[in-house]
C-alpha atoms as a PDB file:
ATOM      1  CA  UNK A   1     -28.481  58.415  -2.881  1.00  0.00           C
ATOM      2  CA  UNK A   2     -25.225  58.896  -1.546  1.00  0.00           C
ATOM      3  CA  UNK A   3     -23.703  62.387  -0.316  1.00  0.00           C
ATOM      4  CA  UNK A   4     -20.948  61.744  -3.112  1.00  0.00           C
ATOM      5  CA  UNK A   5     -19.761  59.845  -5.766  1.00  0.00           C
ATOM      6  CA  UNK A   6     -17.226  58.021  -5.784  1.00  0.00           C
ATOM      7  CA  UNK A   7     -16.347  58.207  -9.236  1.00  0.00           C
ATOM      8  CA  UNK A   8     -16.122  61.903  -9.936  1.00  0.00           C
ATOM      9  CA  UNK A   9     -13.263  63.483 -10.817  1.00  0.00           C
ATOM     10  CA  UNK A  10     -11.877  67.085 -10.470  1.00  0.00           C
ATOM     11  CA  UNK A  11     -11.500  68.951 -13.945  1.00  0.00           C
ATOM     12  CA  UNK A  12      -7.755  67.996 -14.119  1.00  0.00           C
ATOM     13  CA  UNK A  13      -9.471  64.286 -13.920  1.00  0.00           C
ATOM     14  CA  UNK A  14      -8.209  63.569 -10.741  1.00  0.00           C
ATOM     15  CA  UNK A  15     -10.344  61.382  -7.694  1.00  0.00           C
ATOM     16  CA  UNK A  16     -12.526  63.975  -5.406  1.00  0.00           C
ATOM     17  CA  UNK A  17     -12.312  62.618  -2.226  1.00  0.00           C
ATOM     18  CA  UNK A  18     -15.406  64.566  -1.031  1.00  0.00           C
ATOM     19  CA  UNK A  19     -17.381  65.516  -4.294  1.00  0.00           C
ATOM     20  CA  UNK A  20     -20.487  66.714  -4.537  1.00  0.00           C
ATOM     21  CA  UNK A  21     -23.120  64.262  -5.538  1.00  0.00           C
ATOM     22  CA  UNK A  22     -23.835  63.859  -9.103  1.00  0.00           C
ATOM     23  CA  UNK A  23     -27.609  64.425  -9.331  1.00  0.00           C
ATOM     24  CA  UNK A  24     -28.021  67.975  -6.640  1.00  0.00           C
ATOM     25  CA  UNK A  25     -32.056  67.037  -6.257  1.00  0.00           C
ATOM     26  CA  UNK A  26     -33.929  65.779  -3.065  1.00  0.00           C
ATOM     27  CA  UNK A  27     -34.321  62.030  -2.457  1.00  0.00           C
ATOM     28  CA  UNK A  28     -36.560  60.341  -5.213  1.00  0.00           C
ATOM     29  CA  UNK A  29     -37.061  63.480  -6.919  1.00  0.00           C
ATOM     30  CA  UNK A  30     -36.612  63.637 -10.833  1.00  0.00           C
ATOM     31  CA  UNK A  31     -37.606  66.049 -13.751  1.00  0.00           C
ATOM     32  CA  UNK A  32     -41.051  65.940 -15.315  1.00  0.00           C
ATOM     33  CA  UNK A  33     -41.194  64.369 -18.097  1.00  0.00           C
ATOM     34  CA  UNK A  34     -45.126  64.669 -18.129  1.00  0.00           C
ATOM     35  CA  UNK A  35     -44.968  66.634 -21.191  1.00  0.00           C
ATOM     36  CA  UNK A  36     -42.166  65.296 -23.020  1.00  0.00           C
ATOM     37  CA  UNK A  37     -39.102  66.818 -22.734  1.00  0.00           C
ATOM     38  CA  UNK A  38     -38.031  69.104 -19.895  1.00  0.00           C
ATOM     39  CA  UNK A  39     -35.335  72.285 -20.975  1.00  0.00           C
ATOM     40  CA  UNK A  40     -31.682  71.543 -20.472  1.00  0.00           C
ATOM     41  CA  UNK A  41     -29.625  74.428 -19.736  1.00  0.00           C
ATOM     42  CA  UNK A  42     -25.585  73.676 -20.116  1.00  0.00           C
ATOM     43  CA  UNK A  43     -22.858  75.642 -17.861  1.00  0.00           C
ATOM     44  CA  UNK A  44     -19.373  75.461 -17.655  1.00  0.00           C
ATOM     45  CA  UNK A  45     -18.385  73.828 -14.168  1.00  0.00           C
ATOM     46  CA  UNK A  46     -15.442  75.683 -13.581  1.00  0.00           C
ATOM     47  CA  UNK A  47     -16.568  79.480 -15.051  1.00  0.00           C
ATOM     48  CA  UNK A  48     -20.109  79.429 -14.303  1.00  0.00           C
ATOM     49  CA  UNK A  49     -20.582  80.609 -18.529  1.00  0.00           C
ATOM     50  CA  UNK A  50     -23.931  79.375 -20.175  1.00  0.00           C
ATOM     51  CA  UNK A  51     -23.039  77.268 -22.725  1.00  0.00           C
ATOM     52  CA  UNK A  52     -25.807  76.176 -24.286  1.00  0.00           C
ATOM     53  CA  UNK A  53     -29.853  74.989 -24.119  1.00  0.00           C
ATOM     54  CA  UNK A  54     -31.148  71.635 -25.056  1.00  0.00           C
ATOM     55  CA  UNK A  55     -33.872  69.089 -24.498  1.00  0.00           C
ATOM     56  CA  UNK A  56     -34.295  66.209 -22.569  1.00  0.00           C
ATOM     57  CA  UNK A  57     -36.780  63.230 -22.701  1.00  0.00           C
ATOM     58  CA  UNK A  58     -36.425  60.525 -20.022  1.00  0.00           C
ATOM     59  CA  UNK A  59     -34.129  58.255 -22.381  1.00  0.00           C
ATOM     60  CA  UNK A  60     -31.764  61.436 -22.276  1.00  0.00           C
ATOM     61  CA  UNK A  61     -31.460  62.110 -18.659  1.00  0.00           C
ATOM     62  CA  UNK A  62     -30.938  58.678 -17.733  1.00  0.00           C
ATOM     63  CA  UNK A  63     -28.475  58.362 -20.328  1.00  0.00           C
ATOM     64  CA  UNK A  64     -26.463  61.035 -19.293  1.00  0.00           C
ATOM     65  CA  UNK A  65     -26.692  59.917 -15.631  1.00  0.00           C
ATOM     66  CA  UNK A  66     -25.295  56.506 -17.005  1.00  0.00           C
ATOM     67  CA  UNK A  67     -22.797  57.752 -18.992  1.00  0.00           C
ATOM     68  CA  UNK A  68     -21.763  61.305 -17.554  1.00  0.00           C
ATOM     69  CA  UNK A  69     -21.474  62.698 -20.991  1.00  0.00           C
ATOM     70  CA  UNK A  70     -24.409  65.001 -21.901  1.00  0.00           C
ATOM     71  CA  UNK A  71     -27.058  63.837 -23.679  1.00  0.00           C
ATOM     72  CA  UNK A  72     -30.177  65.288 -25.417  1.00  0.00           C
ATOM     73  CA  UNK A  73     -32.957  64.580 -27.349  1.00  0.00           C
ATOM     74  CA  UNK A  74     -33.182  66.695 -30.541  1.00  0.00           C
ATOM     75  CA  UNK A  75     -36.359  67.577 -31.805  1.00  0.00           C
ATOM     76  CA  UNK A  76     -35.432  67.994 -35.607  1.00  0.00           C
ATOM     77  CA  UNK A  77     -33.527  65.085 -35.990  1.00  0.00           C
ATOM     78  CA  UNK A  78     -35.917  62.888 -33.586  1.00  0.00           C
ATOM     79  CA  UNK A  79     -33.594  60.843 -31.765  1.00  0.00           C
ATOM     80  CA  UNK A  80     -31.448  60.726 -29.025  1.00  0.00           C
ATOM     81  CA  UNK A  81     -27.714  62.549 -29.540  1.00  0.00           C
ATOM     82  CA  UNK A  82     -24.797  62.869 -27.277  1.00  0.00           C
ATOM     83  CA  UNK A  83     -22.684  66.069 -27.429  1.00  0.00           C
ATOM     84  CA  UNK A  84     -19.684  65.424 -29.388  1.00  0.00           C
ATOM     85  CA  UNK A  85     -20.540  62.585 -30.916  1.00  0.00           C
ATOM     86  CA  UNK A  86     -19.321  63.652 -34.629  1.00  0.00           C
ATOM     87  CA  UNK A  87     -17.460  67.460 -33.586  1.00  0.00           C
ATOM     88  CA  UNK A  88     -15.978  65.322 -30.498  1.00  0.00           C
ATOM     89  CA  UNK A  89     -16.791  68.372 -28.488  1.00  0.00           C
ATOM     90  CA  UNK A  90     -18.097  66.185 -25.878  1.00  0.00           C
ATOM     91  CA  UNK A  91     -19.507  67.371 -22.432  1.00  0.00           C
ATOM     92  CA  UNK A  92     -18.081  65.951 -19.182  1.00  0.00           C
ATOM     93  CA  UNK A  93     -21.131  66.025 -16.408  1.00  0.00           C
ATOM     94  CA  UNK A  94     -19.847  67.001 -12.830  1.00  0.00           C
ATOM     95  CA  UNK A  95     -23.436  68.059 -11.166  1.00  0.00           C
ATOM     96  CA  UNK A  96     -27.182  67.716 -12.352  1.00  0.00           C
ATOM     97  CA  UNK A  97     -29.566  69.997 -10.969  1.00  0.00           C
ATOM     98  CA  UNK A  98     -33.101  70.307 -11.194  1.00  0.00           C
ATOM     99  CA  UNK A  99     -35.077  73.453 -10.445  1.00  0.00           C
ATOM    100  CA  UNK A 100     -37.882  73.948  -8.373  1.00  0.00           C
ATOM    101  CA  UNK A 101     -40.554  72.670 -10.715  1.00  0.00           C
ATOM    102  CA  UNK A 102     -39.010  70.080 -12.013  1.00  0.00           C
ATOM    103  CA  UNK A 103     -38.972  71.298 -15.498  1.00  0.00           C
ATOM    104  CA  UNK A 104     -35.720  71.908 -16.229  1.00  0.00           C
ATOM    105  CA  UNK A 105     -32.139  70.826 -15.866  1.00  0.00           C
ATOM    106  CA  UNK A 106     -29.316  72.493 -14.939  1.00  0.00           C
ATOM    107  CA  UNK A 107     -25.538  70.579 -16.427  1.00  0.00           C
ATOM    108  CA  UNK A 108     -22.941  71.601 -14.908  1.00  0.00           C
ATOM    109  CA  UNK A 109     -20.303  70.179 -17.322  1.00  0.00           C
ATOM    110  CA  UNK A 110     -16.822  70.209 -18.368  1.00  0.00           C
ATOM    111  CA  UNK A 111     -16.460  71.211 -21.921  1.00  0.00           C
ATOM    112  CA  UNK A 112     -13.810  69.321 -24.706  1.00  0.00           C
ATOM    113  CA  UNK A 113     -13.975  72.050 -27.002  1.00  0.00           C
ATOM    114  CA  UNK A 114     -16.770  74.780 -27.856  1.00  0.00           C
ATOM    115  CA  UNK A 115     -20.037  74.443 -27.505  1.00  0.00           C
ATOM    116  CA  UNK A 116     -21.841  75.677 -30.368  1.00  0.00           C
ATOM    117  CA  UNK A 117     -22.485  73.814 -33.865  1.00  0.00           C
ATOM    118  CA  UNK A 118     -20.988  77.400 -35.339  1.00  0.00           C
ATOM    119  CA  UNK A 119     -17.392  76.402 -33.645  1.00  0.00           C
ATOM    120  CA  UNK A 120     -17.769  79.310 -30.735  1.00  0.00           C
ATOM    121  CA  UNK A 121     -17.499  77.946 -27.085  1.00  0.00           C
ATOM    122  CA  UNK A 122     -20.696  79.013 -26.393  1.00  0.00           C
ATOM    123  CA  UNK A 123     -24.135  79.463 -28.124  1.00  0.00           C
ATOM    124  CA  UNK A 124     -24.454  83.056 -26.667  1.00  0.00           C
ATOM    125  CA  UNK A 125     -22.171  84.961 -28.300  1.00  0.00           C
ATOM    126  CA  UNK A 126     -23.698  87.386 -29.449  1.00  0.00           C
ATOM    127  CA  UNK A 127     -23.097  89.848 -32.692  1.00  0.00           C
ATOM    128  CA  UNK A 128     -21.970  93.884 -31.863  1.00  0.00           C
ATOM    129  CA  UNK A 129     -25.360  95.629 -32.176  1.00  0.00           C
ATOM    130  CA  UNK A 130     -24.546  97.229 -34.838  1.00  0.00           C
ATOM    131  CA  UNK A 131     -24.434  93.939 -36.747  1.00  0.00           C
ATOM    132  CA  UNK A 132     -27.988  93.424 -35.904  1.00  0.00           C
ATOM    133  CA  UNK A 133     -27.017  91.532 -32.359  1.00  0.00           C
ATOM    134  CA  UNK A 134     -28.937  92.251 -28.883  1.00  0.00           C
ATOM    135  CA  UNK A 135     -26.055  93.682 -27.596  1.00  0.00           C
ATOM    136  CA  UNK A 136     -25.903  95.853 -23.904  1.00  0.00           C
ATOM    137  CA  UNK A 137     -28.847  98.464 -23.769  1.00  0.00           C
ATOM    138  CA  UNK A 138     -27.219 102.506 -23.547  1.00  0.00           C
ATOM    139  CA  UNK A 139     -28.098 103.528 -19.960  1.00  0.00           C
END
């Protein structure tokens, strides 16, 4: 693996000439897929905001390695799906990351348009309390 890729882009889609590597893991490391699917946990690349959770299967992460658009597998549906592909809220990958266990995936993507089915840019936007939302405790 290479300490960059060549291809990336900065979020205004111009050429890095020193960008970060695409997949952030050690040499010939890769997520678990023991068990099926491993959590996929979607941030904005240039805010840091959670934007959403997914799955992955193996299919999915080497799919969205291939392609650099984000790619899941969704459990009720039971196939592969790629963000965007009927909304055309697609998800631009800049940096894969895989956590200690090897478990789950951190995207760190850029966003064309909100994240959520519901329309909101992300899936954590949450209701007032008073509307029956989590909200911030009182201290």
């Amino acid at each position: 693996m290479s300490d960059a890729d060549p291809d990336a882009l900065s979020p205004s889609g111009e050429p890095l000439a020193s960008a970060p590597p695409l997949v952030a893991e050690p040499e010939g490391r890769s997520p678990d897929f023991s068990r099926g699917l491993v959590t996929a946990v979607v941030q904005d690349a240039g805010t840091a905001e959670v934007l959403m959770v997914a799955h992955m299967n193996r299919q999915a992460y080497e799919a969205t390695l291939a392609t650099r658009r984000a790619t899941f597998w969704s459990r009720s549906r039971e196939r592969l799906w790629q963000k965007g592909e009927t909304s055309g809220n697609s998800m631009r990958i800049i940096q894969v990351r895989l956590d200690c266990d090897g478990d789950a995936v951190l995207l760190l993507v850029e966003p064309a348009g909100p994240a959520c089915h519901t329309g909101a840019r992300s899936c954590f936007v949450a209701p007032p309390p008073g509307a029956g939302g989590v909200g911030i405790p009182a201290r």
